[in-house]
Structures are given as structure tokens and as C-alpha cells.
Protein backbone atom coordinates (compact mmCIF):
# COMPACT_ATOMS: atom_id res chain seq x y z
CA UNK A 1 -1.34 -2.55 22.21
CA UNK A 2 0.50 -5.65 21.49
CA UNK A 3 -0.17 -5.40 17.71
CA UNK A 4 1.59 -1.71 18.28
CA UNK A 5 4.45 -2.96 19.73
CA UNK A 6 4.84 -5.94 17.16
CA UNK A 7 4.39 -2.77 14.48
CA UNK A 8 7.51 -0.82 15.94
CA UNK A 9 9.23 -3.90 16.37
CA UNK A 10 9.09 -4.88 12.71
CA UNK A 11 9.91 -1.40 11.66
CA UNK A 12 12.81 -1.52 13.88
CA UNK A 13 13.96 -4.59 12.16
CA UNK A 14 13.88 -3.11 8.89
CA UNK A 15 15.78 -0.32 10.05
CA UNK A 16 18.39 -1.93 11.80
CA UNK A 17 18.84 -4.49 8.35
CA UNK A 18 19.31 -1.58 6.02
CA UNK A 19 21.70 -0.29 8.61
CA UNK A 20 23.34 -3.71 8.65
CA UNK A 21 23.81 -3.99 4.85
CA UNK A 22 23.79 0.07 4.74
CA UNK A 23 26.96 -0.52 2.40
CA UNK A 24 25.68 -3.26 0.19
CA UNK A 25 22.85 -1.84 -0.82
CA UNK A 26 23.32 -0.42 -4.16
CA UNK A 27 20.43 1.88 -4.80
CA UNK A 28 21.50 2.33 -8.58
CA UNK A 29 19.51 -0.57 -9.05
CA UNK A 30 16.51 1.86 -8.45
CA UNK A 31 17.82 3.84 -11.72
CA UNK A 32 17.02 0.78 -13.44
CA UNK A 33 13.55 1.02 -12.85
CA UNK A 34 10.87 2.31 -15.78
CA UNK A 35 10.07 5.52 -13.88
CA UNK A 36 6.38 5.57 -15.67
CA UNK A 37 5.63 1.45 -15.62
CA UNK A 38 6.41 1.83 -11.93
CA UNK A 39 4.25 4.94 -11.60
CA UNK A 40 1.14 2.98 -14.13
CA UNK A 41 1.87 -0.03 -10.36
CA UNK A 42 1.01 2.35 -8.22
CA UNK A 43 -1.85 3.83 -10.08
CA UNK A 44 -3.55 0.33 -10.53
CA UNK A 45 -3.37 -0.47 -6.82
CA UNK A 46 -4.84 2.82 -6.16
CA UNK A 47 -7.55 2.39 -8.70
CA UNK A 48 -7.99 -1.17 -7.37
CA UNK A 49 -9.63 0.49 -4.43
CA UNK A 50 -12.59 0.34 -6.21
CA UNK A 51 -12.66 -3.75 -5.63
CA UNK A 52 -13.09 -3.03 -1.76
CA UNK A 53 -15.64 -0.70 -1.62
CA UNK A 54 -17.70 -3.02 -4.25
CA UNK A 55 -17.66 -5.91 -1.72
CA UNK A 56 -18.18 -3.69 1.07
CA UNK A 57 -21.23 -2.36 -0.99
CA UNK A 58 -22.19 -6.24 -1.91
CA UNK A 59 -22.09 -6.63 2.13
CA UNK A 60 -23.85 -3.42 3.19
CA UNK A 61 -26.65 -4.88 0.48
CA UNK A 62 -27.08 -8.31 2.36
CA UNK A 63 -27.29 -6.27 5.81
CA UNK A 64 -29.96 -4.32 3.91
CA UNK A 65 -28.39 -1.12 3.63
CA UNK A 66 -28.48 -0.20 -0.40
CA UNK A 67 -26.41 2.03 -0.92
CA UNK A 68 -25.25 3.29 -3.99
CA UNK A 69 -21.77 2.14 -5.40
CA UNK A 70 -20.86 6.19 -5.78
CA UNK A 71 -21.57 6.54 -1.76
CA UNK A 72 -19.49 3.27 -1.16
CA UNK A 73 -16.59 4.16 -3.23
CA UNK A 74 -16.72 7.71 -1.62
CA UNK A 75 -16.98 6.97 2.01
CA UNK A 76 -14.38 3.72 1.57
CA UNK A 77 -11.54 5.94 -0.47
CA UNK A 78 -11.92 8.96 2.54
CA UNK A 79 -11.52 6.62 5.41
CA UNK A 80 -9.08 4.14 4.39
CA UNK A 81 -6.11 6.40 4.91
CA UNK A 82 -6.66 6.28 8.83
CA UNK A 83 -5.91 2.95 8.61
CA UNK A 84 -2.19 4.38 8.71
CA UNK A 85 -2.80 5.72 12.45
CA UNK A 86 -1.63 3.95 15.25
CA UNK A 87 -4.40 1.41 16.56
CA UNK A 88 -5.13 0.45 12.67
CA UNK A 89 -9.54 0.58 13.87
CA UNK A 90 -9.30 4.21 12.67
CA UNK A 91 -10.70 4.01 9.08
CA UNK A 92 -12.96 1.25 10.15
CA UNK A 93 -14.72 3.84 12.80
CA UNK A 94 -14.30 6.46 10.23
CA UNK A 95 -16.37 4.35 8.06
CA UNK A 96 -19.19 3.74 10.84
CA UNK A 97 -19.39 7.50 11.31
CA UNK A 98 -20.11 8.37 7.69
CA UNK A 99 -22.50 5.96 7.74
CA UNK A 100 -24.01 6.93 10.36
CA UNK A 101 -24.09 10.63 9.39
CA UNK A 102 -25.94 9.31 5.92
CA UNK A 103 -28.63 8.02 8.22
CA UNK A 104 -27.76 4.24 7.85
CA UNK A 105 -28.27 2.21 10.86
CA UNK A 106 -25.52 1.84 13.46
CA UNK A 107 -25.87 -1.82 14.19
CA UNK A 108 -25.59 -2.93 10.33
CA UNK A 109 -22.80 -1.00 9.93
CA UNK A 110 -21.29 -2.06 12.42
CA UNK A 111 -21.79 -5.79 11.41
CA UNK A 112 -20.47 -4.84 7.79
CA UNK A 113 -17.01 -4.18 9.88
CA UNK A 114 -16.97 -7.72 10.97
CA UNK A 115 -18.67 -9.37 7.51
CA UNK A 116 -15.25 -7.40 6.11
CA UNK A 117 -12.11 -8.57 8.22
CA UNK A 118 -13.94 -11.61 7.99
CA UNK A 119 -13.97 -12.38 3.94
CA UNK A 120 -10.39 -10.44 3.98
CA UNK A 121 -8.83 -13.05 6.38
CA UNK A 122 -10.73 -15.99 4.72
CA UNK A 123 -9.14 -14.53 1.02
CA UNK A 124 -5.77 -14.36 2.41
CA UNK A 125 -5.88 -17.55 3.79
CA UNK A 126 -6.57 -19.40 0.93
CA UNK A 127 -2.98 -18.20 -0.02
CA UNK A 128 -1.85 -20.30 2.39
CA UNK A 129 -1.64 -23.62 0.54
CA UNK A 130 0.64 -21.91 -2.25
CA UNK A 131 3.24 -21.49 -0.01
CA UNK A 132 3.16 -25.22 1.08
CA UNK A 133 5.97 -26.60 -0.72
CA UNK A 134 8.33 -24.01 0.40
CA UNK A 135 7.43 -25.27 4.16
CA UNK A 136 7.09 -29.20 3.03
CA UNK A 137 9.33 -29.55 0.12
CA UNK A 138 7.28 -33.15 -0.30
CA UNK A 139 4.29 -31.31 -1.65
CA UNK A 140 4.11 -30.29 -4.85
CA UNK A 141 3.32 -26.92 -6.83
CA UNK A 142 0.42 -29.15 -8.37
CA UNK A 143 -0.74 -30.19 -5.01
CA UNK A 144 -0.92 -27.29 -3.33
CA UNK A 145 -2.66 -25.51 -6.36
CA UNK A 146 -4.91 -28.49 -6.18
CA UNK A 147 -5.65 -27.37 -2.81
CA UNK A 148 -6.11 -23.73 -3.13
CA UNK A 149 -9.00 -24.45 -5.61
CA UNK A 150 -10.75 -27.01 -4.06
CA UNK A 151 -10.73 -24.98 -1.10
CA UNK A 152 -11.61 -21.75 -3.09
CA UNK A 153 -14.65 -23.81 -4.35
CA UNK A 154 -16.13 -25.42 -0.76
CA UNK A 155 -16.00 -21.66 0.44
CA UNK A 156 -17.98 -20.16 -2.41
CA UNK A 157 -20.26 -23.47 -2.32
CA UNK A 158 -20.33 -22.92 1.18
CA UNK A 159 -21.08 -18.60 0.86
CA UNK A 160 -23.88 -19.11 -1.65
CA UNK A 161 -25.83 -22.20 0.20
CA UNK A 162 -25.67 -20.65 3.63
CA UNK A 163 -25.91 -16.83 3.23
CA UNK A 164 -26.10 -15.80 -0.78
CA UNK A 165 -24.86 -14.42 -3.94
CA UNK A 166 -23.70 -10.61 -1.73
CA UNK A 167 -21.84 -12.66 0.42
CA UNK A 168 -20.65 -14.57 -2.33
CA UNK A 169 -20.04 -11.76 -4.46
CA UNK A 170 -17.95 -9.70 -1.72
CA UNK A 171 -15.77 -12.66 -1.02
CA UNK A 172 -15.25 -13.24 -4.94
CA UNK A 173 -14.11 -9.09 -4.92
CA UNK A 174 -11.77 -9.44 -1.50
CA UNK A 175 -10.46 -12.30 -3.66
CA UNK A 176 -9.71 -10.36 -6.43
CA UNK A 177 -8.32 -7.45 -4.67
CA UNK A 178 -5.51 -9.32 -3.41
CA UNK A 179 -4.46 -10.88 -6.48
CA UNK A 180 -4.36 -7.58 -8.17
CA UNK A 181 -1.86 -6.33 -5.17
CA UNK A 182 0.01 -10.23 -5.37
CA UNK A 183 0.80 -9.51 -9.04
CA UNK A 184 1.76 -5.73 -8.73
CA UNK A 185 4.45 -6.93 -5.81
CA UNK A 186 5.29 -9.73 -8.16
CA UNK A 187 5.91 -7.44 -11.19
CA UNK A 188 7.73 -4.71 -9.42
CA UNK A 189 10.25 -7.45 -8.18
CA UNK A 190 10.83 -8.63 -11.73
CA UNK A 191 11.47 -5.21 -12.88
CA UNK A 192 13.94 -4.54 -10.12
CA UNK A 193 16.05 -7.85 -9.48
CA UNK A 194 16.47 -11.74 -11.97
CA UNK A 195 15.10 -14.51 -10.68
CA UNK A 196 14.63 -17.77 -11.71
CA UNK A 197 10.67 -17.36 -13.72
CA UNK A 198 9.62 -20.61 -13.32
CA UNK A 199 5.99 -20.91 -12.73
CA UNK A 200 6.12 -22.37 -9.18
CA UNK A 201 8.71 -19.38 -8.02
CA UNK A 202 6.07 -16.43 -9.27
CA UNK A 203 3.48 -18.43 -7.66
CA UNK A 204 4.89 -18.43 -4.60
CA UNK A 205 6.45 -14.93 -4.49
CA UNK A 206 2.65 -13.75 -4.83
CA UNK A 207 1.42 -15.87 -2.85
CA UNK A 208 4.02 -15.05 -0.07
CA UNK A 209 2.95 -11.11 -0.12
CA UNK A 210 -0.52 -12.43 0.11
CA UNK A 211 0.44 -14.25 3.58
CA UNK A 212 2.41 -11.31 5.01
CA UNK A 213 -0.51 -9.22 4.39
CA UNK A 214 -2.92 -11.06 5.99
CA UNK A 215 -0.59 -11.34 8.92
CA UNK A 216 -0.09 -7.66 9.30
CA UNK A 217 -3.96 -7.23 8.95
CA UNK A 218 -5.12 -9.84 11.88
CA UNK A 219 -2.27 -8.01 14.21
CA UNK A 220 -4.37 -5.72 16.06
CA UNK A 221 -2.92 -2.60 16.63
CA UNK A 222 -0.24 -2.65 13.85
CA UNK A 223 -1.60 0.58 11.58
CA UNK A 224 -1.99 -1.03 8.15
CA UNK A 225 0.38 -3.93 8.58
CA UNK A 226 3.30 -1.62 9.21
CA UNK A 227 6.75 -3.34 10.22
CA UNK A 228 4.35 -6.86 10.48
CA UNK A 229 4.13 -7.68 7.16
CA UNK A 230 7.95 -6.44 6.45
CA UNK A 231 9.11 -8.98 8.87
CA UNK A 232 6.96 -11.60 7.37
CA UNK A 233 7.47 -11.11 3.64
CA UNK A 234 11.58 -10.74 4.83
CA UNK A 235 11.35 -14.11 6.09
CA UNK A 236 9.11 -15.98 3.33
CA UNK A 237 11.23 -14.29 0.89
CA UNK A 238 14.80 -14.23 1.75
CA UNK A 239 16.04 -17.16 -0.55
CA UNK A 240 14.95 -15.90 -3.60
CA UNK A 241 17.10 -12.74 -3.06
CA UNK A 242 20.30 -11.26 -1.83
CA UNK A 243 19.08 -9.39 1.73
CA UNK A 244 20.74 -5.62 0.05
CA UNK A 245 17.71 -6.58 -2.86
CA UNK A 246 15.33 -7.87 -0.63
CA UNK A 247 14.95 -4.56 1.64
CA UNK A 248 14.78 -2.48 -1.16
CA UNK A 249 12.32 -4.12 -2.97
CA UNK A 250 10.15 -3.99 0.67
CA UNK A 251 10.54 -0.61 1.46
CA UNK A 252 9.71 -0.07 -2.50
CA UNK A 253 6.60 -2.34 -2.25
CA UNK A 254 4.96 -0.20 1.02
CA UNK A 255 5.74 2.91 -1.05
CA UNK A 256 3.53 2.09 -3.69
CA UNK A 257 0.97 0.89 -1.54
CA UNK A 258 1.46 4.48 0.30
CA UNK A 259 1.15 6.17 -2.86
CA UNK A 260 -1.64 4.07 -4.27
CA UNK A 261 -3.70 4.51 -0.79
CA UNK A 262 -3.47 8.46 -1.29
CA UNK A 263 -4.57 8.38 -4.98
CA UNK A 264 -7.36 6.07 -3.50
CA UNK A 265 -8.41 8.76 -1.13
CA UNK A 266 -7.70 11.52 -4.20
CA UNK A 267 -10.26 8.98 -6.47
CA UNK A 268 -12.88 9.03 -4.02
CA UNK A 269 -12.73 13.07 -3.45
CA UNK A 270 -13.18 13.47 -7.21
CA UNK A 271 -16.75 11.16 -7.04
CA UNK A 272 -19.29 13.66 -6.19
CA UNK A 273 -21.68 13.61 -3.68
CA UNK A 274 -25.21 11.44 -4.53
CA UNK A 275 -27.85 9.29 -3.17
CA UNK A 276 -26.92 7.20 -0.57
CA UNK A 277 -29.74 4.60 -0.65
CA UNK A 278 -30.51 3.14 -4.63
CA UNK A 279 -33.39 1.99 -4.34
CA UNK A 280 -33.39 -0.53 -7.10
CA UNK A 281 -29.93 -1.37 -7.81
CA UNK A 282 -28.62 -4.82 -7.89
CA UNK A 283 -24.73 -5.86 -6.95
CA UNK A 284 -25.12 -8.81 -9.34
């Protein structure tokens, strides 16, 4: 309920900004967007769909359900639109009923849920040192890069030692994920607006979507981040651009997630039906 409210809160926000600056905003700067390039974004975030359904697959292995990567790509592209309806559980149970109705066992499923928001949270984290020296001006891009991979190594020492190379694997693919979608929302700003391209200003633009998205995906309630990770990227963000270019590259950014979400879900209706359980295939 509270991650609802937060939700329509944030949206509300949004709103009432691009009312505020409602005569600022010059939308020609949309016109000077590459129609296709931005169109080639939003079909790589779709197609990068593919890297959550392989580490739920990795994680559905180390519960000891082996499915096939066909049946994981399937069942993870049809439910993850519901994650758009208010309560933001809805393509989680959607993905505990197919299961189910494939004859996999509730309980592991159901622990596959948790193994997931888990490994998502702990990715997104990780992000959290790049944005250090915006916060502590003292620390250094070096130091805080310095940090994000000796973390990034403890964790995957950690993964493999105490659970194995599924776990390991899934993380690795959550990982990936979200510096595919970093870089997309990086790129699409550099189309759109010039900023200073110094190394330690891309990083942290990245790195900021990263944290915005984790915060809109630990909300409960908020149905896929929605008006939570606005706020959050509005306020990490709002130095490196003017607040007209800032809203429009936002509202531009959770359009092509939209739009990449249904070509996900268009993706996974093309894969035809197979085998759920392979019985000898390997996620290494």
C-alpha cells in the first residue's frame, strides 16, 4: 500500500514539474533524435529480456527444477508485463502459476521468487559505490571504482563457495542485465542533450539509473518502479541538466523501457511451446 502511494506520489511529481516548466520545455529537441538508433534502444532492452529469464533459469536449476531455457524465456517474457499493475507481485505470481501449471513444484518456485529480488537488489547495490563521489566529493572516481570491484569480487567469491556456479551464474546475468539498461539510459541522454563526457560523469549517470531502479524495485507496491524511480533519478541527476531536459529525457527513458517490455512479451509469444524439464542440459 505504501509503495502505491509513494508510486502516485512520484508520478504526481513528474506531472506537476512538466507543468511547472510546461513552457520551457522545448520538445523540438525530440526532432533531434535518430528516429531508428532510438528505435535499435528500445529493441536491445527488449531483447535483453533474455538475460533475466537465463538467471532465473540458472536459479530454477539450483532449486532443481531443469527447465529448458525455451520454457524460461517463454513463461518470463508473458508475465513480466503484470509487473505494470498496481501491487507490482503480479508477474511474479503470474510466474508461480505457469509453473505450476507445467507441473513444477510450488515450493521451489516459490523460493526462485525470493533467490530473484534477492540477486536483483544485491546487483543494484553494487552501483552504489559509483555514485560515492557525487555524495562525498573527497572520494574519488578511482576509489569508488576500486570499491565496486572488490565488492563485485567478495560476492561472487562469496556465491560460488557457499551455494555454486547457478547461483553464481544468475547473479553474473542480473549483473549484466542492468548494465545493458545503465548504458541504453546513458546513450539515449547523449543523443538527446551535451554534457561534459568525461569518464567519471558517464560513470555516474549509469550508475545513477542503476540506483533509482533498484529503489523503485524494493518499494513494494510501486508497479514496476513507476513515479519511484522518476523521483530518484530527478534528484541524482539534476546537475548534469537543465530540469526542461531532465523530464524529457525521464519520461523518454520509461518509454523505452515500456516499449522494450512489450516487445519482450511479443519475443516470448513467438518461442514456441517445448519441453519444460531438459533433462541433461547444463546453464554453464
Amino acid at each position: 500500500m505504501l509503495g502505491h502511494v509513494l508510486g502516485v506520489l512520484g508520478v504526481g511529481f513528474v506531472v506537476f514539474k512538466l507543468f511547472q516548466y510546461k513552457d520551457q520545455l522545448d520538445w523540438s529537441m525530440l526532432l533531434k533524435i535518430d528516429g531508428f538508433f532510438l528505435l535499435i534502444l528500445t529493441g536491445i532492452y527488449g531483447a535483453a529480456g533474455l538475460l533475466l529469464a537465463r538467471a532465473w533459469q540458472c536459479v530454477l536449476h539450483y532449486l532443481d527444477l531443469n527447465v529448458t531455457l525455451r520454457w524460461a524465456f517463454r513463461t518470463y517474457g508473458i508475465s513480466q508485463l503484470a509487473k505494470y499493475v498496481p501491487g507490482n507481485i503480479f508477474h511474479l505470481a503470474g510466474r508461480q502459476a505457469l509453473g505450476a501449471s507445467a507441473g513444477l513444484a510450488h515450493w521451489p518456485l516459490a523460493k526462485s521468487t525470493l533467490w530473484e529480488l534477492a540477486l536483483q537488489a544485491i546487483a543494484g547495490v553494487l552501483f552504489s559505490f559509483l555514485i560515492i563521489p557525487l555524495l562525498f566529493p573527497a572520494v574519488s572516481t578511482f576509489w569508488s571504482l576500486l570499491f565496486f570491484f572488490s565488492a563485485l569480487i567478495l560476492l561472487l567469491s562469496i556465491f560460488y563457495a557457499v551455494f555454486d556456479q547457478r547461483i553464481t551464474l544468475a547473479f553474473c546475468w542480473y549483473l549484466l542485465f542492468l548494465i545493458v539498461a545503465a548504458s541504453l539510459f546513458t546513450l539515449m541522454s547523449s543523443m538527446m542533450f551535451v554534457w561534459p563526457a568525461d569518464f567519471s560523469t558517464v560513470l555516474f549517470i549509469a550508475s545513477a539509473y542503476v540506483v533509482a531502479w533498484l529503489i523503485g524495485l524494493v518499494t513494494p507496491g510501486a508497479p514496476a518502479g513507476v513515479g519511484v524511480r522518476e523521483v530518484v533519478l530527478y534528484a541524482l541527476l539534476e546537475r548534469f541538466f537543465n530540469q526542461p531536459e531532465l523530464l524529457t529525457l525521464i519520461l523518454l527513458s520509461r518509454l523505452m523501457t515500456i516499449s522494450g517490455d512489450f516487445i519482450f512479451y511479443g519475443l516470448a509469444h513467438v518461442v514456441t511451446n517445448g519441453p519444460v524439464i531438459a533433462q541433461r542440459e547444463s546453464v554453464t
